[in-house]
C-alpha atoms as a PDB file:
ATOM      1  CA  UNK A   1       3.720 -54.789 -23.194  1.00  0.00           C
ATOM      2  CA  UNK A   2      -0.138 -55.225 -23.443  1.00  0.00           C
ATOM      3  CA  UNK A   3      -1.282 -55.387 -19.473  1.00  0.00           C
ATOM      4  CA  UNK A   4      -2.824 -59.167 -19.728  1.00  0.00           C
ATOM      5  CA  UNK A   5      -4.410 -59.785 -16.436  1.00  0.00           C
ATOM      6  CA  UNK A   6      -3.665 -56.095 -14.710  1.00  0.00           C
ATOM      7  CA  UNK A   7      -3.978 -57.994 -11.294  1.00  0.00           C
ATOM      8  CA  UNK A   8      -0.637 -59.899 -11.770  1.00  0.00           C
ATOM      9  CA  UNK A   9       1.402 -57.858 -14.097  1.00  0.00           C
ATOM     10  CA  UNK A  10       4.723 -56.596 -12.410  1.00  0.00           C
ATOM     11  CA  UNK A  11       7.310 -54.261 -13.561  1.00  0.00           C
ATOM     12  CA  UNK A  12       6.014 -54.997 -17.412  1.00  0.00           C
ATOM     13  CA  UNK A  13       7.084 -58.532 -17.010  1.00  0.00           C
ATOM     14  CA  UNK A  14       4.843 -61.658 -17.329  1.00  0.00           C
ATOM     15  CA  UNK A  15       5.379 -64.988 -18.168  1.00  0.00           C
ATOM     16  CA  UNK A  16       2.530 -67.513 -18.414  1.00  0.00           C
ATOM     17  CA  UNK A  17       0.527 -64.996 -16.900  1.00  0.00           C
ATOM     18  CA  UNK A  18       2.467 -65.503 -13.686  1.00  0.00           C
ATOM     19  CA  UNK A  19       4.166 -62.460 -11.587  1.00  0.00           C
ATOM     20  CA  UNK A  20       7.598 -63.034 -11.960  1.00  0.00           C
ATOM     21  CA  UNK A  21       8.649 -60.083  -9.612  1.00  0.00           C
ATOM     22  CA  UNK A  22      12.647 -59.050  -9.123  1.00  0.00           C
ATOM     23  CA  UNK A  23      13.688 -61.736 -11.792  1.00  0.00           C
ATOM     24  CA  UNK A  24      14.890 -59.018 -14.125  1.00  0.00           C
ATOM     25  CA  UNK A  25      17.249 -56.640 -12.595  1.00  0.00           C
ATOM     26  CA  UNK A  26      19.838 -53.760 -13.794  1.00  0.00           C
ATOM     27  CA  UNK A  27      22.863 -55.635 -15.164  1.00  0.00           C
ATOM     28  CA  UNK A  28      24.843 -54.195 -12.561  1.00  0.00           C
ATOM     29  CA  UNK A  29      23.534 -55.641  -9.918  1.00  0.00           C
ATOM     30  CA  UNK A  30      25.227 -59.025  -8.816  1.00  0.00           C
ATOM     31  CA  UNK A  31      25.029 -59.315  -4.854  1.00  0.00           C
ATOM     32  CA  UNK A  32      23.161 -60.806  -3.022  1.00  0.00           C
ATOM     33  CA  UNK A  33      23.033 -63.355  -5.502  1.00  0.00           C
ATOM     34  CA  UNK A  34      19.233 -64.098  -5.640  1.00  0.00           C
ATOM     35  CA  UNK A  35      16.322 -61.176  -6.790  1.00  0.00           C
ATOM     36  CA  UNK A  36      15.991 -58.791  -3.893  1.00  0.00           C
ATOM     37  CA  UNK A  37      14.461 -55.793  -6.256  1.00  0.00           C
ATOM     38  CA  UNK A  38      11.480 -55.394  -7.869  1.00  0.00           C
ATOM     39  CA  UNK A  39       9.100 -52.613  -9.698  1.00  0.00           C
ATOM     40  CA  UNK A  40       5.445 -52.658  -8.819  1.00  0.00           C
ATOM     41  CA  UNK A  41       2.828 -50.818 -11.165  1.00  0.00           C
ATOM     42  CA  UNK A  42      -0.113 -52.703 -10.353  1.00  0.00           C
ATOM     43  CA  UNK A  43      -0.816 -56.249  -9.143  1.00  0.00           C
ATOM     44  CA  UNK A  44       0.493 -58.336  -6.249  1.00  0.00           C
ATOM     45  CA  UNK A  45       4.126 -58.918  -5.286  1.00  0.00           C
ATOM     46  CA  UNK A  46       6.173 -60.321  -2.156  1.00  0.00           C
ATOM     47  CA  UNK A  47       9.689 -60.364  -0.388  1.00  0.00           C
ATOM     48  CA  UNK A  48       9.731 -63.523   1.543  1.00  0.00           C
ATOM     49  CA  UNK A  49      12.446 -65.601   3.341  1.00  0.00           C
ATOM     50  CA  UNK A  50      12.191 -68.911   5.099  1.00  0.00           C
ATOM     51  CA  UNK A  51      13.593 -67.466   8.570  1.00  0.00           C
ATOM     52  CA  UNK A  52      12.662 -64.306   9.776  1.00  0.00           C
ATOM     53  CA  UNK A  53      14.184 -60.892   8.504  1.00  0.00           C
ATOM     54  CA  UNK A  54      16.312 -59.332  11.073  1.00  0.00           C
ATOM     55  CA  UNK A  55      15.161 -56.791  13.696  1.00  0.00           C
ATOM     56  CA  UNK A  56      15.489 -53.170  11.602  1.00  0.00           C
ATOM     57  CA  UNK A  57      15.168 -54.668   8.259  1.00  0.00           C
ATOM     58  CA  UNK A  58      14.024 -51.755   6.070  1.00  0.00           C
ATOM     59  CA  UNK A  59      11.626 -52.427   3.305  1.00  0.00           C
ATOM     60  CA  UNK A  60      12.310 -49.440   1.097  1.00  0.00           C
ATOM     61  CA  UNK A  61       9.965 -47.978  -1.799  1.00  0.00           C
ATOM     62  CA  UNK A  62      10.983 -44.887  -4.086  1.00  0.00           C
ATOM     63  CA  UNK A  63       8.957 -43.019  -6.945  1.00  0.00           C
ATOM     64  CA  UNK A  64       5.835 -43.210  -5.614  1.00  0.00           C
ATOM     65  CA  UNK A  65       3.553 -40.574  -7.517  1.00  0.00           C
ATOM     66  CA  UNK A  66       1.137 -39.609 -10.088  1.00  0.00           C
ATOM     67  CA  UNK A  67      -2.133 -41.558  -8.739  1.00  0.00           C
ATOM     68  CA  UNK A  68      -0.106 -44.513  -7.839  1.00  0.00           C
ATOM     69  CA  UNK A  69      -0.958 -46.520  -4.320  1.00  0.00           C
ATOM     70  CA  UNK A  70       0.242 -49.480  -2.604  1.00  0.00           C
ATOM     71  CA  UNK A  71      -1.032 -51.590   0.554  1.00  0.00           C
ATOM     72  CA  UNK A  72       2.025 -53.291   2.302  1.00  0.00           C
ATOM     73  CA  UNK A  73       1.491 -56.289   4.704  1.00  0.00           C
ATOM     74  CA  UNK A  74       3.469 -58.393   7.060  1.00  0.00           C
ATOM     75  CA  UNK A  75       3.219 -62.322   7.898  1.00  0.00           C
ATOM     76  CA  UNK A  76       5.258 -64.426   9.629  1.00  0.00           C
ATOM     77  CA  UNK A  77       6.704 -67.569   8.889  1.00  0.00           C
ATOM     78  CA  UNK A  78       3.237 -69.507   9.505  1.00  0.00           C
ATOM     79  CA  UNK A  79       1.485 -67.202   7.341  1.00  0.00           C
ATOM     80  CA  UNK A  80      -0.122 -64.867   9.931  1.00  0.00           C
ATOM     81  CA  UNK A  81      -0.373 -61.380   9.490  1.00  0.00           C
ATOM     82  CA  UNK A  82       1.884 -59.456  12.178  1.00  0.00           C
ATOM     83  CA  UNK A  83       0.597 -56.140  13.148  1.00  0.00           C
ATOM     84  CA  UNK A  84       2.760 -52.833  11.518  1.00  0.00           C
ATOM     85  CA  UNK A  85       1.055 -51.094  14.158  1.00  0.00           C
ATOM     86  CA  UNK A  86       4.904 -50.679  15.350  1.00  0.00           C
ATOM     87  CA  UNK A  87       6.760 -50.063  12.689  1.00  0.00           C
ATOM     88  CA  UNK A  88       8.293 -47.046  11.321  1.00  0.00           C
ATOM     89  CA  UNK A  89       7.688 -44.797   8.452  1.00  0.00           C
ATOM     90  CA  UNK A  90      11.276 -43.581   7.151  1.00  0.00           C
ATOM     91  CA  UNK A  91      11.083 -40.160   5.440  1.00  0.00           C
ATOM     92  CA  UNK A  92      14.854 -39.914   3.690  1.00  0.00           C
ATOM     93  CA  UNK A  93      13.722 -36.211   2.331  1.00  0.00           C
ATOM     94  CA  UNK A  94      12.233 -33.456   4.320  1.00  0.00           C
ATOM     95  CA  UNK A  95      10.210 -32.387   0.588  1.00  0.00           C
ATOM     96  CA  UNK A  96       8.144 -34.579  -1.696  1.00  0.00           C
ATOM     97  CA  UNK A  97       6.981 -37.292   0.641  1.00  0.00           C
ATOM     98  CA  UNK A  98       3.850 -39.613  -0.404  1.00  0.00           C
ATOM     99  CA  UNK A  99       1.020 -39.583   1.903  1.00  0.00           C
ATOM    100  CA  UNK A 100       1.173 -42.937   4.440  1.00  0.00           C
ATOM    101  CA  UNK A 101      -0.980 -43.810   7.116  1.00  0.00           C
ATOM    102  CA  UNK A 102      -1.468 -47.388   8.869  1.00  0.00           C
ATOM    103  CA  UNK A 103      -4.646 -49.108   8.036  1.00  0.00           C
ATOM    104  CA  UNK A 104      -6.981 -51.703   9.740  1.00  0.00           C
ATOM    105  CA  UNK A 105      -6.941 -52.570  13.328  1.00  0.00           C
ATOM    106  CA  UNK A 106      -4.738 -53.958  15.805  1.00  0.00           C
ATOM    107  CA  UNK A 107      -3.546 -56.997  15.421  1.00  0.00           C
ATOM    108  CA  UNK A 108      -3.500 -56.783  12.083  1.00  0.00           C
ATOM    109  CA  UNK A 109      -2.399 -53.424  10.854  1.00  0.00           C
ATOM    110  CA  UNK A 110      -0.932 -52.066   7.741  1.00  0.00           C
ATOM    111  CA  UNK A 111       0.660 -49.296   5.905  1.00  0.00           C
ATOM    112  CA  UNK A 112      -1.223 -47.411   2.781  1.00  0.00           C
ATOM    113  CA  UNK A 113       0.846 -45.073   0.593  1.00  0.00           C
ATOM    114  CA  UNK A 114      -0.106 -43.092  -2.046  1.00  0.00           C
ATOM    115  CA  UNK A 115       0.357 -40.165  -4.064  1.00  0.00           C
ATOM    116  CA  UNK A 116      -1.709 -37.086  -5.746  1.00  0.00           C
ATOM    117  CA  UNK A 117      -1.608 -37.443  -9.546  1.00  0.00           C
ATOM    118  CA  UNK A 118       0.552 -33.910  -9.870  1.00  0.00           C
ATOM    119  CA  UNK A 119       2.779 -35.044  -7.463  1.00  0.00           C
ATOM    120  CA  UNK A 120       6.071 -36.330  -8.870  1.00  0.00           C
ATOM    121  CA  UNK A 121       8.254 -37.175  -5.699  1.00  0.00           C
ATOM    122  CA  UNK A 122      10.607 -39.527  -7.254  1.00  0.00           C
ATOM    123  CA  UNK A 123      11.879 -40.069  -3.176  1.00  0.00           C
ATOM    124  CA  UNK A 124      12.918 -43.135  -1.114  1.00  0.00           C
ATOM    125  CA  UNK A 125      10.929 -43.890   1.620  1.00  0.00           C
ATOM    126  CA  UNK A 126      10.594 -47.049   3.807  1.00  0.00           C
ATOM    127  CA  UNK A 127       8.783 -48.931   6.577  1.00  0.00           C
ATOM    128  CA  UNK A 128      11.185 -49.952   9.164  1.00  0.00           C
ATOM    129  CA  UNK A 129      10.347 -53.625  10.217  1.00  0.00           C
ATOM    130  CA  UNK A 130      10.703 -53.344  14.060  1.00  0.00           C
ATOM    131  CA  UNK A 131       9.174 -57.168  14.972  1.00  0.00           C
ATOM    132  CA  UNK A 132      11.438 -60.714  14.898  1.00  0.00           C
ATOM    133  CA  UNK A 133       9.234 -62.911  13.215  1.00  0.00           C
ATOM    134  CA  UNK A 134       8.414 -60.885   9.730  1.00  0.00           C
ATOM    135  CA  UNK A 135       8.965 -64.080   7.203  1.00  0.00           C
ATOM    136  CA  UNK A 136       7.255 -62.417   4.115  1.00  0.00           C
ATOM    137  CA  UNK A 137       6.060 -58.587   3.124  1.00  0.00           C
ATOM    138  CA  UNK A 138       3.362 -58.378   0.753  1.00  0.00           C
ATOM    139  CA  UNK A 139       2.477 -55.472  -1.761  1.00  0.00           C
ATOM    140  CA  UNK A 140      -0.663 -54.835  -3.303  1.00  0.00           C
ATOM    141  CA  UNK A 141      -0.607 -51.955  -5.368  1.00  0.00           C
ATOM    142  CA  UNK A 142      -2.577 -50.246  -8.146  1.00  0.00           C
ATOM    143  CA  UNK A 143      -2.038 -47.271 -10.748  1.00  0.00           C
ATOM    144  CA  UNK A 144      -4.948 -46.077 -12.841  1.00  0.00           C
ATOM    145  CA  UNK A 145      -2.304 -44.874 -15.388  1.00  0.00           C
ATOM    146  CA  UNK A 146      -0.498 -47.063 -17.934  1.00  0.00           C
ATOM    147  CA  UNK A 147       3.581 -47.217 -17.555  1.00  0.00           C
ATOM    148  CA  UNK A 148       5.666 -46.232 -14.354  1.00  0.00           C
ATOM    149  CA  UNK A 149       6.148 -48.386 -11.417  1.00  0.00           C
ATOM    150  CA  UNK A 150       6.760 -48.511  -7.810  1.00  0.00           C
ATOM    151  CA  UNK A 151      10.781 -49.425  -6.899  1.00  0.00           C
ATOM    152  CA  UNK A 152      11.297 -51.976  -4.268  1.00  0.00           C
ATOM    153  CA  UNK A 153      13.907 -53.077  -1.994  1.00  0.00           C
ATOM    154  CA  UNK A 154      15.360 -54.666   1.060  1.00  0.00           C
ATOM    155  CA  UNK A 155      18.055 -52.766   3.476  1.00  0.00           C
ATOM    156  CA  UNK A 156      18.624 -55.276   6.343  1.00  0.00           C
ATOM    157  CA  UNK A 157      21.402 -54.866   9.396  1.00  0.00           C
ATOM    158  CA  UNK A 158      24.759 -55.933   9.376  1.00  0.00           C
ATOM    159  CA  UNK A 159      25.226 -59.327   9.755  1.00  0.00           C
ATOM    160  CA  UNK A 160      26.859 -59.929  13.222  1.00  0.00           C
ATOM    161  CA  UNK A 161      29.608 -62.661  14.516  1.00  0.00           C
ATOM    162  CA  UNK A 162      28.020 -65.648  16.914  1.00  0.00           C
ATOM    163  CA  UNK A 163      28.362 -65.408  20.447  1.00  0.00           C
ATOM    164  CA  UNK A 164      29.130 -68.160  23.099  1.00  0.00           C
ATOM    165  CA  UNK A 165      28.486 -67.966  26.840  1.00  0.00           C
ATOM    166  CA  UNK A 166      31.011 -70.393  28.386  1.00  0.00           C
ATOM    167  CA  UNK A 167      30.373 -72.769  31.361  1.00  0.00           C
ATOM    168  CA  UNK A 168      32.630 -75.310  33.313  1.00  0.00           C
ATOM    169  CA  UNK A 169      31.782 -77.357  35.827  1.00  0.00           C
ATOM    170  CA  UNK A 170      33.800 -80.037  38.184  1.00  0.00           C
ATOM    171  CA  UNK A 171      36.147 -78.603  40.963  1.00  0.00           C
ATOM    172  CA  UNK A 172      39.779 -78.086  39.563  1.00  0.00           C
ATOM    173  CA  UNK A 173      41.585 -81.180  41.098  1.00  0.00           C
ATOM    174  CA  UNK A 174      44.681 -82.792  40.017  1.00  0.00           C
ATOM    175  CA  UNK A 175      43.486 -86.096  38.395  1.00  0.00           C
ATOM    176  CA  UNK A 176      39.386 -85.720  38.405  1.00  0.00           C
ATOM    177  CA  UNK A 177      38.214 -84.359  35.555  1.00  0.00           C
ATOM    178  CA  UNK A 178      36.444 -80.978  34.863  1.00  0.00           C
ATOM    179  CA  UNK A 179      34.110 -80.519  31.694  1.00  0.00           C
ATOM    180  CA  UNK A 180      33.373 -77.282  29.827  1.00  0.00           C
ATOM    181  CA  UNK A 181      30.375 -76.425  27.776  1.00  0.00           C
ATOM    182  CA  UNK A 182      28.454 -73.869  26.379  1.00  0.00           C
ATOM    183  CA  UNK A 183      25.411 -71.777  25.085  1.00  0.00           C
ATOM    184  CA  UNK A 184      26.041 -70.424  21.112  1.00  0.00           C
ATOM    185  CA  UNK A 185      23.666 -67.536  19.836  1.00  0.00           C
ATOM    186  CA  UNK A 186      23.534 -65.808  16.510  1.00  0.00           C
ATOM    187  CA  UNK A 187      21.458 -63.002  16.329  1.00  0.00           C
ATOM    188  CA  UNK A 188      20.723 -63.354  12.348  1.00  0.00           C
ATOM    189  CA  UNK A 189      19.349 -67.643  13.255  1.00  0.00           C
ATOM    190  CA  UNK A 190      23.006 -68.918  11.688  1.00  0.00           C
ATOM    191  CA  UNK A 191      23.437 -72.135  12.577  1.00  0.00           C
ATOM    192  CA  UNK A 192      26.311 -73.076  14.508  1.00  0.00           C
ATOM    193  CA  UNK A 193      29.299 -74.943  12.355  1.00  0.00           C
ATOM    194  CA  UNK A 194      29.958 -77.675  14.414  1.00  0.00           C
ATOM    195  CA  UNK A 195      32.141 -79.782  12.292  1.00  0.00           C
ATOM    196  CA  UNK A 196      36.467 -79.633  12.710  1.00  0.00           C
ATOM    197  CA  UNK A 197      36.829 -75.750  11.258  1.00  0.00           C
ATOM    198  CA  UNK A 198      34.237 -74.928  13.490  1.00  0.00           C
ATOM    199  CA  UNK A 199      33.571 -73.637  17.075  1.00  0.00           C
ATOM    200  CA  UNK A 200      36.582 -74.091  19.003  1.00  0.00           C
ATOM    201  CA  UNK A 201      37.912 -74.125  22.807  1.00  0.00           C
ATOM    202  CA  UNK A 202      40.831 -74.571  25.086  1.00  0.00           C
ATOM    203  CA  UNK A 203      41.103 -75.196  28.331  1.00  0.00           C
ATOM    204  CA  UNK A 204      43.840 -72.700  29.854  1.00  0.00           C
ATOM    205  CA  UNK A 205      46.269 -72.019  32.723  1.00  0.00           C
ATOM    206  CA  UNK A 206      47.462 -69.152  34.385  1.00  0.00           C
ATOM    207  CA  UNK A 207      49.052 -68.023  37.410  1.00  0.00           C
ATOM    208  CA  UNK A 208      46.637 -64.842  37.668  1.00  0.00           C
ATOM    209  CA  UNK A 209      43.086 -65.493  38.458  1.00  0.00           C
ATOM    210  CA  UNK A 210      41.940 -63.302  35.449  1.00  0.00           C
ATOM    211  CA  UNK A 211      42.347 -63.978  31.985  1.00  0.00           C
ATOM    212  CA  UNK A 212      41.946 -61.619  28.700  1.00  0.00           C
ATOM    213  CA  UNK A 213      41.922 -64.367  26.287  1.00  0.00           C
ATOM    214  CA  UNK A 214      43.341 -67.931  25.805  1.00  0.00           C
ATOM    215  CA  UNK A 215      47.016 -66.186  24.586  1.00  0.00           C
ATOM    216  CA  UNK A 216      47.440 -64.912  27.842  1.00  0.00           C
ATOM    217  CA  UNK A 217      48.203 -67.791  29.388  1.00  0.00           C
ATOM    218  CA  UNK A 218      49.365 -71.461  28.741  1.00  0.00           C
ATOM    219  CA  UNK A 219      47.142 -73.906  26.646  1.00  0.00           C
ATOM    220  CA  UNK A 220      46.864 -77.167  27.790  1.00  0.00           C
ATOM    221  CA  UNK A 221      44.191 -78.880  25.469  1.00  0.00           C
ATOM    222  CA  UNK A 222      42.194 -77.524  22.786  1.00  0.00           C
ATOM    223  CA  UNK A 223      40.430 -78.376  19.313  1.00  0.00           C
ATOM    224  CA  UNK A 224      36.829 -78.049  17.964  1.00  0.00           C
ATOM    225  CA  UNK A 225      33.915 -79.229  20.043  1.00  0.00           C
ATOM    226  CA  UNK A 226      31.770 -80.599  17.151  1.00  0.00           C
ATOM    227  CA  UNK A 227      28.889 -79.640  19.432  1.00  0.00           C
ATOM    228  CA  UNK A 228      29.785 -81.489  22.164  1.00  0.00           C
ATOM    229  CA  UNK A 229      31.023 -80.798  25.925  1.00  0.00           C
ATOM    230  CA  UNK A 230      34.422 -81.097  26.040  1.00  0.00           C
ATOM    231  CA  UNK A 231      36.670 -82.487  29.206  1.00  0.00           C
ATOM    232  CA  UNK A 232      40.096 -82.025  30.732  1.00  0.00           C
ATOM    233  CA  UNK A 233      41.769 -83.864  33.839  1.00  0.00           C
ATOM    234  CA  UNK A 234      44.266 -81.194  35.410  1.00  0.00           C
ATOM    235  CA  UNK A 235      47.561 -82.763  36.195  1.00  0.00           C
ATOM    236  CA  UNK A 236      49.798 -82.389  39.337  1.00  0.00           C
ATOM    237  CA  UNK A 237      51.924 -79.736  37.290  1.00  0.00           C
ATOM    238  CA  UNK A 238      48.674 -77.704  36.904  1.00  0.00           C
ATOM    239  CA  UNK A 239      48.625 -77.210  40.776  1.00  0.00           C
ATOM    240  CA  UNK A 240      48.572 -73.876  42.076  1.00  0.00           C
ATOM    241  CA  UNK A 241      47.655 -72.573  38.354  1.00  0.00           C
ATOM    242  CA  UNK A 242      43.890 -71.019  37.759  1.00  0.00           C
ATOM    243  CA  UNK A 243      42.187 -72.800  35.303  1.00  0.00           C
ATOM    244  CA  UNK A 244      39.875 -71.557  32.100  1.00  0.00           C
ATOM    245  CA  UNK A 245      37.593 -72.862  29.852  1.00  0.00           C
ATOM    246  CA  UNK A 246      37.279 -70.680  26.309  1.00  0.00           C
ATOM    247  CA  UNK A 247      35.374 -70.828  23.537  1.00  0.00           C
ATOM    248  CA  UNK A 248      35.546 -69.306  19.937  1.00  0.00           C
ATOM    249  CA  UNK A 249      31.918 -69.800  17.946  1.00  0.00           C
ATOM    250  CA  UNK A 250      31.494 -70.255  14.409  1.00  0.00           C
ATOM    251  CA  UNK A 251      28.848 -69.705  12.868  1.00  0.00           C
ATOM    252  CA  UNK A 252      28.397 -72.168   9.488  1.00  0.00           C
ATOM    253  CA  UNK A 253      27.375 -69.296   7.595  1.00  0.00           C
ATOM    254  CA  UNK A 254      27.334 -65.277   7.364  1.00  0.00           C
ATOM    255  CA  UNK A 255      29.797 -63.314   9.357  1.00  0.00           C
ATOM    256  CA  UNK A 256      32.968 -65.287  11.493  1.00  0.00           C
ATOM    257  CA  UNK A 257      34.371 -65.742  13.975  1.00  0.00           C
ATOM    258  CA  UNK A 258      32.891 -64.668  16.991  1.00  0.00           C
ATOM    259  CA  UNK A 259      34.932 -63.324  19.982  1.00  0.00           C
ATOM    260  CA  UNK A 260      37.013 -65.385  22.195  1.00  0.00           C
ATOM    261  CA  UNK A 261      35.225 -66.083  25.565  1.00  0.00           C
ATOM    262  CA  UNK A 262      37.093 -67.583  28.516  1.00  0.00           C
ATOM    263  CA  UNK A 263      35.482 -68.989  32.145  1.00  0.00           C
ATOM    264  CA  UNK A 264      37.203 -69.224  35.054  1.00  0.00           C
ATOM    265  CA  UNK A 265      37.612 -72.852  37.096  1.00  0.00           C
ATOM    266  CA  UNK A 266      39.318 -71.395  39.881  1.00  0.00           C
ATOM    267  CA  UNK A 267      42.879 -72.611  41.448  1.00  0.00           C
ATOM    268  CA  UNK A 268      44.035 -75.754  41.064  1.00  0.00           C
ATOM    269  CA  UNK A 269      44.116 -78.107  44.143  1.00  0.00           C
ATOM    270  CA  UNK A 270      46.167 -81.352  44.836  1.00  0.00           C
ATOM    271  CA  UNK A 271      43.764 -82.500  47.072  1.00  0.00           C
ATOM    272  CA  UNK A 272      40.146 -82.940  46.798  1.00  0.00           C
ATOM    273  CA  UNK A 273      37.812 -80.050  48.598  1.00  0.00           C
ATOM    274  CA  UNK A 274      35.897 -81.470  51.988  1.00  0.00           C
ATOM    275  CA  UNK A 275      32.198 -81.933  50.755  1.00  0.00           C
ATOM    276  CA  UNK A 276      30.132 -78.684  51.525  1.00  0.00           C
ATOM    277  CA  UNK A 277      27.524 -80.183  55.171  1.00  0.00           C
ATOM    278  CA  UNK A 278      30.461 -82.814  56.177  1.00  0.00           C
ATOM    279  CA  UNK A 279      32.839 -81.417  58.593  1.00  0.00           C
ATOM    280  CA  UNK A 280      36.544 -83.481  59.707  1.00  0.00           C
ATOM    281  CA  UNK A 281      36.773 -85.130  62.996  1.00  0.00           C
ATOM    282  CA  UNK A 282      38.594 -82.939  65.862  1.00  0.00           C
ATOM    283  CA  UNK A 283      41.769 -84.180  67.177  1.00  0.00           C
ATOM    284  CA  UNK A 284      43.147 -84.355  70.280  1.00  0.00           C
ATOM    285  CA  UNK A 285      45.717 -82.807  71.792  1.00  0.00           C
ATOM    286  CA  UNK A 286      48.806 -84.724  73.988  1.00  0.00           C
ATOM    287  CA  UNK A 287      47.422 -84.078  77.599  1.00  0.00           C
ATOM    288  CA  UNK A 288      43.911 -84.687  76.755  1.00  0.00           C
ATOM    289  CA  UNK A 289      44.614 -88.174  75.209  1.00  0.00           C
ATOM    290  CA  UNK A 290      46.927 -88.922  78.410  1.00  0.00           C
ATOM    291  CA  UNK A 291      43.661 -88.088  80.673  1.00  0.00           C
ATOM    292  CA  UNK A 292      41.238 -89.982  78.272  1.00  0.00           C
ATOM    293  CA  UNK A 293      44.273 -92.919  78.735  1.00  0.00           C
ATOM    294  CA  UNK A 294      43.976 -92.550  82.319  1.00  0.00           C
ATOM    295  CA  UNK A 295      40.068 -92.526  82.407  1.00  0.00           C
ATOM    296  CA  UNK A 296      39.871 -95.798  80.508  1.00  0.00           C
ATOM    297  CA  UNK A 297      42.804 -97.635  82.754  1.00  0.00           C
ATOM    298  CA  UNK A 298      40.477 -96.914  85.649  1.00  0.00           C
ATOM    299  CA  UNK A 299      37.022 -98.172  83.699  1.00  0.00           C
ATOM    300  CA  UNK A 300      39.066-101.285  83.148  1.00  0.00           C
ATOM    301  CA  UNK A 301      40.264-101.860  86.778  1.00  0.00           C
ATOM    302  CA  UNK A 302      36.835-101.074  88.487  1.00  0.00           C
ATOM    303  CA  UNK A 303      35.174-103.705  85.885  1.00  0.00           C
ATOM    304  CA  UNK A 304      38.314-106.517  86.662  1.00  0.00           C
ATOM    305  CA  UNK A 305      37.287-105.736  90.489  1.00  0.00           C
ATOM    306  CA  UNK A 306      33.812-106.387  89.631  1.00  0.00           C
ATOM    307  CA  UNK A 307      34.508-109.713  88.354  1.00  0.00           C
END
């Protein structure tokens, strides 16, 4: 199509002279369900998310050649440029490789690529995003030529299941409550689902002090914790049993359900554990108390004599 305002034009398509980058993509492509693929021949284009990409996110580029060039920047979610100063070039083929080099100074450095007009690479490449708080990557690229394009496109990590560290606090008394909580992490920022198919626990017994998981013992209460702390008063048939706290996280979205995570309480006790700093008061033996006996008869008779 005529190039109408070269500075904005992006894979041939423009509408109301606005970029309207990876909104037209090969029929076959259906997942992830919004545009995550563009082609840049000249103008200005961007990958963004509202929460960081993930750690070893790989912003890929192929066909990069006769005379074409492209600057690639990274901000994070507040708009500031993070430095690429870190960041890895991936060469997928040992032949045909455009030339790269980072650009600028630290801290806000960024990759150049380009290629001689008789070369015809037609390679992948990539910039491997090795920071936590890349939001948005931004391409500015430029091709004296008319027709051809720069491909574009996102290869991020695995998603990974949500992880809970498990606490529980309260010695493990017949009849005084204990009460278990937890820390959830997800290392892609998916919120925890904290609603009744959610994260759940169980509070367990056992007659070994170490426990695989909640099936290896007996369950004795249970259920989602909606985000709370939940409690559980051991009873006198718990005595002599360990207790455990577990937890299951869910996440609320991307991959589920995390691993099963269970805390020990320790044994528990029918009677409530002397406070640590207070120690009981000594008795006396039978001949002792008979002299102490003695000792006070006499104390009482010197003080009637007295009188």
């Amino acid at each position: 199509m005529p190039e109408q305002n070269a500075d904005l034009i992006s894979a041939g398509v423009l509408i109301n002279n606005i970029n309207t980058f990876g909104l037209h993509l090969p029929l076959n492509i259906g997942n992830p369900p919004r545009p995550d693929q563009g082609f840049l021949s000249r103008g200005r284009a961007s990958f963004s998310s509202p929460v960081p990409f993930k750690t070893g996110t790989t912003f890929f580029f192929q066909d990069v050649d006769n005379g074409e060039a492209a600057d690639y920047r990274f901000y994070d979610c507040a708009g500031s440029q993070v430095d690429a100063g870190d960041f890895d070039f991936l060469k997928i083929s040992t032949i045909n490789t455009p030339n790269y080099a980072l650009q600028g100074t630290a801290p806000t450095q960024y990759w150049h690529v380009s290629a001689p007009v008789a070369q015809d690479p037609n390679t992948v490449n990539g910039i491997v995003i090795n920071a936590s708080n890349v939001c948005r990557i931004d391409i500015q690229g430029t091709r004296p030529q008319a027709n051809g394009s720069i491909n574009y496109f996102l290869g991020t990590p695995p998603n990974v299941v949500p992880t809970a560290v498990p606490t529980i606090s309260g010695p493990p008394v017949a009849g005084s409550p204990v009460t278990g909580s937890y820390v959830y992490a997800d290392a892609d920022n998916n919120a925890e689902d904290t609603t009744d198919t959610g994260t759940t626990y169980t509070f367990v017994t056992s007659p070994t002090s170490t426990l695989t998981n909640s099936g290896d013992g007996t369950v004795v209460a249970g259920g989602p914790t909606n985000g709370t702390s939940p409690a559980y008063t051991p009873t006198a048939g718990d005595v002599n049993q360990y207790l455990f706290f577990c937890v299951t996280p869910i996440a609320a979205t991307g991959a589920n359900p995390g691993l099963e995570v269970c805390t020990p309480a320790g044994q528990v006790s029918s009677n409530a554990p002397v406070p640590s700093g207070i120690k009981p008061v000594p008795s006396l033996s039978t001949l002792p108390l008979m002299g102490l006996a003695g000792m006070l008869g006499l104390l009482g008779f010197w003080r009637r004599r007295r009188g």
